[in-house]
Protein backbone atom coordinates (compact mmCIF):
# COMPACT_ATOMS: atom_id res chain seq x y z
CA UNK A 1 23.26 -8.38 -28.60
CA UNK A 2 24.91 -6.77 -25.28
CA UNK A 3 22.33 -4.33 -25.55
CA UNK A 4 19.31 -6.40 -26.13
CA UNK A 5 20.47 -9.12 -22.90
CA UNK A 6 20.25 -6.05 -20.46
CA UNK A 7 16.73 -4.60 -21.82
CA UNK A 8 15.57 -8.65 -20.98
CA UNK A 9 17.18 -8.34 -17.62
CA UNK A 10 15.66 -5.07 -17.16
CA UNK A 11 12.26 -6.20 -18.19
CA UNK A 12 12.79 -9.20 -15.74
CA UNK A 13 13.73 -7.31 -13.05
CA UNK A 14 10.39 -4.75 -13.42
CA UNK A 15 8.37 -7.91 -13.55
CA UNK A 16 9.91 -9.39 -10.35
CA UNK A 17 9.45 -6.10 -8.36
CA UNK A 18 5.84 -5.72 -9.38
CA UNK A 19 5.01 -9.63 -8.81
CA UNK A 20 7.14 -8.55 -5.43
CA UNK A 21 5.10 -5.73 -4.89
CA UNK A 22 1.69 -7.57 -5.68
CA UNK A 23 3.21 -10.86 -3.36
CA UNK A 24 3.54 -7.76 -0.36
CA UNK A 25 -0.04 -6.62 -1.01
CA UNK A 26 -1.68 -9.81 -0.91
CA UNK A 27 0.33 -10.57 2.31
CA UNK A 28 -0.76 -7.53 3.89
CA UNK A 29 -4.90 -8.03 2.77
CA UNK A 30 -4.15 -11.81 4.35
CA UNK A 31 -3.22 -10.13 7.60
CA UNK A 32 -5.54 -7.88 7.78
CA UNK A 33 -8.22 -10.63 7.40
CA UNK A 34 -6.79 -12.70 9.97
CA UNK A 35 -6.59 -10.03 12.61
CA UNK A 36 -10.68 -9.86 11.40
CA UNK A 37 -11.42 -13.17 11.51
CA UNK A 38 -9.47 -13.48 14.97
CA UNK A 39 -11.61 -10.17 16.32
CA UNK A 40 -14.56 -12.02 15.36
CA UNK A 41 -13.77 -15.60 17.07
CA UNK A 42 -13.20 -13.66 20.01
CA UNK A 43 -16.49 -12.19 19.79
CA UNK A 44 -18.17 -15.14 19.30
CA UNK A 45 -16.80 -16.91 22.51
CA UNK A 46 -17.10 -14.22 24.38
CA UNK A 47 -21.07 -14.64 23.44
CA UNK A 48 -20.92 -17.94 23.83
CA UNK A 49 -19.31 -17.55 27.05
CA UNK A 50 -22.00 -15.20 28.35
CA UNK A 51 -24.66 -17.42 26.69
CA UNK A 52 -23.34 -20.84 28.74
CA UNK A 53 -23.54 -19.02 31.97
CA UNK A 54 -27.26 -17.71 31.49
CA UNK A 55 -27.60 -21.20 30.16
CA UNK A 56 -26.67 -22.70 33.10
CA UNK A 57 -29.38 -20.27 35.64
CA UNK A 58 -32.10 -21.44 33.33
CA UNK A 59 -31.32 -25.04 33.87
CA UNK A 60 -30.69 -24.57 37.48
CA UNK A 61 -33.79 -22.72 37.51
CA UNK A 62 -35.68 -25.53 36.01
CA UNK A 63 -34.79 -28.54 38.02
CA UNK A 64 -36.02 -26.75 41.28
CA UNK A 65 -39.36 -27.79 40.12
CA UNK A 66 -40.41 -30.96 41.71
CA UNK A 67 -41.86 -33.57 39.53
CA UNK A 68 -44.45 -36.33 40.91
CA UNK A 69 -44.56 -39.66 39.54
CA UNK A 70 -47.91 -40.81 38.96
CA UNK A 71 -48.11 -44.55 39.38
């Protein structure tokens, strides 16, 4: 009876290192695709940063043109 108590506690510990073990993993792939997704996002605005300013020559560029009303 003794003996069969500690092989369950034994068995329940292994199990709750692994799912430990597989909890650690899981945290570390989750990390590792934040620091991704954040590398991206700053990509993006950076592009989109860029992208405004050019944005904002073409405009200026286009309402130097001088537009006649006809009437």
């Amino acid at each position: 009876m003794i003996v069969e108590k500690r092989m369950k506690q034994g068995v329940t510990n292994l199990l709750m290192e692994q799912e430990l073990d597989d909890m650690k993993k899981r945290l570390k792939e989750m990390e590792e695709e934040a620091a991704a997704i954040r590398d991206m996002q700053a990509k993006v605005e950076k592009e989109m940063s860029a992208n405004a300013n050019q944005g904002v020559c073409v405009c200026m560029g286009l309402f130097d043109t001088k537009v006649e009303a006809v009437w």
